[in-house]
C-alpha atoms as a PDB file:
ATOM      1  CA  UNK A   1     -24.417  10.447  20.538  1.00  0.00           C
ATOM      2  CA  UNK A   2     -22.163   7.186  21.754  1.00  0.00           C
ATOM      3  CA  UNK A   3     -19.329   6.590  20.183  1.00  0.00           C
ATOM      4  CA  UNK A   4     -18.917   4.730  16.963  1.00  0.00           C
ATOM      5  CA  UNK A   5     -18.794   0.550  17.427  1.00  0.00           C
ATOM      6  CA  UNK A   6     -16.037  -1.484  15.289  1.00  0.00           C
ATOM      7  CA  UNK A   7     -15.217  -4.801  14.277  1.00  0.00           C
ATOM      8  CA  UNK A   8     -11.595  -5.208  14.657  1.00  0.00           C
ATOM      9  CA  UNK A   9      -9.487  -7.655  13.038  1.00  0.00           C
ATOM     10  CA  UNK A  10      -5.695  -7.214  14.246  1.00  0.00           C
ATOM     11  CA  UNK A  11      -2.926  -9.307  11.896  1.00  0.00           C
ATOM     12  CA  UNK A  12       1.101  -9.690  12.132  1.00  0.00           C
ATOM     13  CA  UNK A  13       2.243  -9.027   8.815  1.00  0.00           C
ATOM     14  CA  UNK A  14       6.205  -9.029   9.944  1.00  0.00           C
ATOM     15  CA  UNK A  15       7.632  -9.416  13.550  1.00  0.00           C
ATOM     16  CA  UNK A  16      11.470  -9.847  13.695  1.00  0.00           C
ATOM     17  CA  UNK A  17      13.446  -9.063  16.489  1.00  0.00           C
ATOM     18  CA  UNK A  18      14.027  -5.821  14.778  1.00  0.00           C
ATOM     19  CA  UNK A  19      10.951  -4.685  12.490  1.00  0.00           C
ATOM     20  CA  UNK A  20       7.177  -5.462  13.194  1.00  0.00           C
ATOM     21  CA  UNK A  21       4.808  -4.856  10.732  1.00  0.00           C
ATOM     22  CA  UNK A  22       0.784  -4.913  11.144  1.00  0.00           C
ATOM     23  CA  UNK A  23      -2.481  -4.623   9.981  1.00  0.00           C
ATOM     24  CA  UNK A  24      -5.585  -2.977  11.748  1.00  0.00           C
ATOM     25  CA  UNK A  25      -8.817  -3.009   9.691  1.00  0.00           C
ATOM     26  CA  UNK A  26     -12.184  -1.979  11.536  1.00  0.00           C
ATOM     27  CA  UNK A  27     -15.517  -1.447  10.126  1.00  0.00           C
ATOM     28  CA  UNK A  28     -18.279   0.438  11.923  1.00  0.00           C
ATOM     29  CA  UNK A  29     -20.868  -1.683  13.138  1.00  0.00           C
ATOM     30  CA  UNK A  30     -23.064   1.233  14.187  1.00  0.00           C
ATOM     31  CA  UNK A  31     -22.691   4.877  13.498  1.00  0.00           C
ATOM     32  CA  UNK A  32     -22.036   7.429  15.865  1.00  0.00           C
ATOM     33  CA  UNK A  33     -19.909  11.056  15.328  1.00  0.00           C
ATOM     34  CA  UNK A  34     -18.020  10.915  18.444  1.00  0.00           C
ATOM     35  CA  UNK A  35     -14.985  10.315  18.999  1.00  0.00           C
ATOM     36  CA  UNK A  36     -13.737   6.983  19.573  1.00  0.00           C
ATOM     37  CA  UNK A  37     -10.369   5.813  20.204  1.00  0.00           C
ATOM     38  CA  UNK A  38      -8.892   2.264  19.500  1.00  0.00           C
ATOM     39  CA  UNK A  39      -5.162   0.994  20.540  1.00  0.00           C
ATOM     40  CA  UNK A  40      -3.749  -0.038  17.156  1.00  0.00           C
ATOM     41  CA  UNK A  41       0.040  -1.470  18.344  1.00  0.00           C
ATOM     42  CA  UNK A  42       0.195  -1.749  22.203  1.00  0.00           C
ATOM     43  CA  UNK A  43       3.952  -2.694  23.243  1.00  0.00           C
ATOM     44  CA  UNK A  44       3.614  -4.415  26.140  1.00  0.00           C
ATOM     45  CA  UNK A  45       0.651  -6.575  25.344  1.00  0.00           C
ATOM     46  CA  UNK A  46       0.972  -8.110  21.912  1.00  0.00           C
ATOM     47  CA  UNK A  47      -2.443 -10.657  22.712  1.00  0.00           C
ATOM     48  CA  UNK A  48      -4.683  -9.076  20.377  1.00  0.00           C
ATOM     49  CA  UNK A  49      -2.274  -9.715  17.674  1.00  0.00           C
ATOM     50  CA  UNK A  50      -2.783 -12.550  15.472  1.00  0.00           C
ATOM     51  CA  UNK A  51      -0.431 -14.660  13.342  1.00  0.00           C
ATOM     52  CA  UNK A  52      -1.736 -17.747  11.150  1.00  0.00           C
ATOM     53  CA  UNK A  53      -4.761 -17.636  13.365  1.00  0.00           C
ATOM     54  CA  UNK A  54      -3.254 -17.581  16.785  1.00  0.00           C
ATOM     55  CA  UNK A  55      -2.748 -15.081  18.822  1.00  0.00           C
ATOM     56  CA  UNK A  56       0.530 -13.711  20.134  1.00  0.00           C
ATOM     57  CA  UNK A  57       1.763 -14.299  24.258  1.00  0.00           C
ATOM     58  CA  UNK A  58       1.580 -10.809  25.978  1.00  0.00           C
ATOM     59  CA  UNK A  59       5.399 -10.228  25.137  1.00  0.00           C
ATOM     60  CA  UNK A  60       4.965 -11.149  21.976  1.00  0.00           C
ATOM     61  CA  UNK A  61       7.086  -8.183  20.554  1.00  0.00           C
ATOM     62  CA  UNK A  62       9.986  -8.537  22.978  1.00  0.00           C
ATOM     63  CA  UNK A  63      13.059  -9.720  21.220  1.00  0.00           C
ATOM     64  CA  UNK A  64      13.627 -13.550  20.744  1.00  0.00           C
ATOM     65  CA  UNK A  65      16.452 -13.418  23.441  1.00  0.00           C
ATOM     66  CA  UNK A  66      13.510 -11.924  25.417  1.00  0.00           C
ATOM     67  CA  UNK A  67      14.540  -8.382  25.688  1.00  0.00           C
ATOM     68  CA  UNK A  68      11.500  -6.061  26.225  1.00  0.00           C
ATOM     69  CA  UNK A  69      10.356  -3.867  23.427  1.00  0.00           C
ATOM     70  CA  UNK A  70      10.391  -0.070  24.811  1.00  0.00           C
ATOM     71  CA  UNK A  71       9.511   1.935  21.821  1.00  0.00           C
ATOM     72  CA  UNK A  72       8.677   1.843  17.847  1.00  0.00           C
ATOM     73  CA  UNK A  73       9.790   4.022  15.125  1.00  0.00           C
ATOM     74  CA  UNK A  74       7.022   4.317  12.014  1.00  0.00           C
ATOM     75  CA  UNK A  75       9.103   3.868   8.808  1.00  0.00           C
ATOM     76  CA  UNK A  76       5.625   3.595   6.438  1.00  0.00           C
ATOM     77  CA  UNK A  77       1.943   3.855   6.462  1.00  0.00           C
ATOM     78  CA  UNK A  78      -0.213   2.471   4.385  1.00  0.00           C
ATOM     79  CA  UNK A  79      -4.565   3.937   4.892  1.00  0.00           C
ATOM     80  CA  UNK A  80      -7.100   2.447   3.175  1.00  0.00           C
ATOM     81  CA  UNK A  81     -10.949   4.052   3.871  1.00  0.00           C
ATOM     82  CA  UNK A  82     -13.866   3.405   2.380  1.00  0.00           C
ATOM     83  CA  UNK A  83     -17.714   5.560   3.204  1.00  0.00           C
ATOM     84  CA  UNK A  84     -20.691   4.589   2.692  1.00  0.00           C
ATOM     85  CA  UNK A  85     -22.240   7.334   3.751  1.00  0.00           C
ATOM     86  CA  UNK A  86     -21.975  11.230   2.881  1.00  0.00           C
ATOM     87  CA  UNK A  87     -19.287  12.070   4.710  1.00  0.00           C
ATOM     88  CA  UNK A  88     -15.847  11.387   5.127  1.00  0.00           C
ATOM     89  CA  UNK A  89     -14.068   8.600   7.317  1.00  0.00           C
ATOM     90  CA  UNK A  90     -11.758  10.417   9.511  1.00  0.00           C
ATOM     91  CA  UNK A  91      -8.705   9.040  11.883  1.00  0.00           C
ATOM     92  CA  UNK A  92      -6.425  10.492  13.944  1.00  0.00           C
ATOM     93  CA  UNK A  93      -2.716   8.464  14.495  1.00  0.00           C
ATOM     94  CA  UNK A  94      -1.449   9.553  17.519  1.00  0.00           C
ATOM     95  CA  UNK A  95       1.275   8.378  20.158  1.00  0.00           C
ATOM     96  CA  UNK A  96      -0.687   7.316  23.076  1.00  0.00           C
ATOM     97  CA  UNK A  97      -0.089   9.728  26.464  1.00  0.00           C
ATOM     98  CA  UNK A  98      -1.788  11.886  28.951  1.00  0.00           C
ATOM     99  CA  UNK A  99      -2.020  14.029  26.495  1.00  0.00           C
ATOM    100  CA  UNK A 100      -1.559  12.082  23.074  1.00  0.00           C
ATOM    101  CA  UNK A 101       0.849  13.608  20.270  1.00  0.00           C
ATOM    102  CA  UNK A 102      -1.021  13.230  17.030  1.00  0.00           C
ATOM    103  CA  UNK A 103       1.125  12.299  13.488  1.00  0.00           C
ATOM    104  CA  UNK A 104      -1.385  11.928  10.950  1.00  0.00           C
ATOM    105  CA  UNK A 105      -4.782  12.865   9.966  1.00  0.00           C
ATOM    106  CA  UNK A 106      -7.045  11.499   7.232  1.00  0.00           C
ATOM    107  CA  UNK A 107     -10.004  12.840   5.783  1.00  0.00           C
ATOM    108  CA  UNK A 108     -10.981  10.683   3.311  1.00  0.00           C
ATOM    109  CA  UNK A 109     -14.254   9.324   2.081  1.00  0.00           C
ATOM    110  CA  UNK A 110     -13.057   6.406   0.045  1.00  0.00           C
ATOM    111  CA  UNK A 111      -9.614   6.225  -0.972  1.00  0.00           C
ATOM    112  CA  UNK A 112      -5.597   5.343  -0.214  1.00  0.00           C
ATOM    113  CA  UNK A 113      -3.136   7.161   1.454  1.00  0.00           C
ATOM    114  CA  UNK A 114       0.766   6.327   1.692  1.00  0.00           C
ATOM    115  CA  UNK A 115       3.363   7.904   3.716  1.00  0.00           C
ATOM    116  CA  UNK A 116       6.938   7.214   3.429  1.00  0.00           C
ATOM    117  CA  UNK A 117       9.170   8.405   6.527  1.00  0.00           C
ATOM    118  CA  UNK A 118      12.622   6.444   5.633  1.00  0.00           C
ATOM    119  CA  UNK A 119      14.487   9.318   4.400  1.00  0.00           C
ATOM    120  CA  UNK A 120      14.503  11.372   7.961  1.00  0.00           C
ATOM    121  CA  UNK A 121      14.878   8.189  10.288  1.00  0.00           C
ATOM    122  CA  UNK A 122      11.526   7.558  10.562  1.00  0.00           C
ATOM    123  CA  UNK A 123       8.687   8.917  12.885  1.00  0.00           C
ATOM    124  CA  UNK A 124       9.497   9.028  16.648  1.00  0.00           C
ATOM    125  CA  UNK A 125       7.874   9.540  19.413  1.00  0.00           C
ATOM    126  CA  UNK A 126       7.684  12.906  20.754  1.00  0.00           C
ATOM    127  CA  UNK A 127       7.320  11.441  24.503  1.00  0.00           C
ATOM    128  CA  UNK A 128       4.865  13.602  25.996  1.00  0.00           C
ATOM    129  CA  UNK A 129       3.821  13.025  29.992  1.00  0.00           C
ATOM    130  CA  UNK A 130       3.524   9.518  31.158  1.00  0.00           C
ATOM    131  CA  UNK A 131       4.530   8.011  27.464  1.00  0.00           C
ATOM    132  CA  UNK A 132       4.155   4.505  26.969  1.00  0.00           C
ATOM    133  CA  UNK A 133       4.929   3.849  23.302  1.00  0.00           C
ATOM    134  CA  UNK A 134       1.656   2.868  22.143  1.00  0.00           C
ATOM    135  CA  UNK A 135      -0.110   4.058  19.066  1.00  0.00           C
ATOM    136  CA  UNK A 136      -3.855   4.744  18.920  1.00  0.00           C
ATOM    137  CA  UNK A 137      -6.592   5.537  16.550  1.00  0.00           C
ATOM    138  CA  UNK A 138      -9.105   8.256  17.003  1.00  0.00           C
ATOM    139  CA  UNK A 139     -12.213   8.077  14.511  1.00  0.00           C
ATOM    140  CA  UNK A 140     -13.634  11.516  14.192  1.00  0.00           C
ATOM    141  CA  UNK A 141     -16.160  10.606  11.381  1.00  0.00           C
ATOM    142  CA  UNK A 142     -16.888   7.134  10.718  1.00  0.00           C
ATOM    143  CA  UNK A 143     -20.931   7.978  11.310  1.00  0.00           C
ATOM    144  CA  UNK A 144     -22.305   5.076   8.808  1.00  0.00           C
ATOM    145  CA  UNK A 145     -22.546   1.039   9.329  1.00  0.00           C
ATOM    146  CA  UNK A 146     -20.146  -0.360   6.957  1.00  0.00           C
ATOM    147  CA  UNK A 147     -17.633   2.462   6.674  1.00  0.00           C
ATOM    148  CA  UNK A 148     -14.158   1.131   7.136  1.00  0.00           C
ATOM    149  CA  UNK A 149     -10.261   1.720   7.421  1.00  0.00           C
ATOM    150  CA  UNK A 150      -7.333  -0.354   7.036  1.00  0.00           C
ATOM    151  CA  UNK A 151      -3.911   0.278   8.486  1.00  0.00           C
ATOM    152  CA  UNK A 152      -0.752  -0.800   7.669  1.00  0.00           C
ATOM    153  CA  UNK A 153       2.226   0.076  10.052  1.00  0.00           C
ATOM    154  CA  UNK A 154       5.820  -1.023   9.288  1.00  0.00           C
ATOM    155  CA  UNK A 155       8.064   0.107  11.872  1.00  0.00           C
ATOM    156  CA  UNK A 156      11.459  -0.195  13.626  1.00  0.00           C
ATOM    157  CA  UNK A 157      11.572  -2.100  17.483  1.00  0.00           C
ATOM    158  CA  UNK A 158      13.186   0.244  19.960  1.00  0.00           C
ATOM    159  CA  UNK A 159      15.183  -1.881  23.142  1.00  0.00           C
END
């Protein structure tokens, strides 16, 4: 079966020169079980970020001095899912690479997960073969029209 179809919507919530902070919210358009994998924060193209209805210049998250952005470390995470169907709505969070290093898994069918990661430094990236700092989203079971997931990321800008 093809993979599942979203509708994205992709807001800044907080973008300093040392914290950004976004939202990702998708809801299937049509179903499909496979696997399909979205870029949630890409670091060196910020353009399908919004903020107040615009959308960001490519180096959007560089620092204001213009310093490019190299990494992120994920301080909290905020999941939101909601099924309409039978089964569950699940994501995979992983840092995107040849061979991506997943962080988080949720299974939910309707519900809200939070994850704190303050207290030891915050999640970093593993840096598996050809790296680049980006974080994805794999659905694995969002097989209904109308079955959705928001993300919130707040994280720390690595130069």
């Amino acid at each position: 079966m093809a993979g599942t179809t979203f509708t994205e919507t992709k807001h800044i919530i907080e973008n300093t020169d040392n914290k950004l902070s976004v939202i990702y919210t998708a809801i299937t358009a049509s179903g499909g079980d496979d696997a399909t994998t979205r870029t949630l924060v890409n670091i060196a193209d910020a353009s399908d970020y919004k903020v107040n209805g615009s959308a960001l210049a490519t180096t959007g998250f560089n620092r204001s001095n213009g310093q490019a952005i190299t990494g992120l470390i994920i301080d909290q995470i905020w999941i939101s899912t909601s099924s309409v169907g039978s089964s569950a709505f699940e994501a995979k969070l992983a840092w995107h690479a040849d061979t991506p290093i997943p962080f988080l898994f949720t299974t939910e069918s309707t519900g809200m997960q939070y994850h704190d990661y303050r207290s030891v430094g915050g999640l970093k990236n593993a840096k598996n073969t050809n790296h680049d700092g980006d974080i994805e989203m794999t659905s694995l079971g969002a097989g209904t029209a109308g079955d959705s997931i928001s993300i919130v990321l707040q994280m720390r800008k690595i130069f």
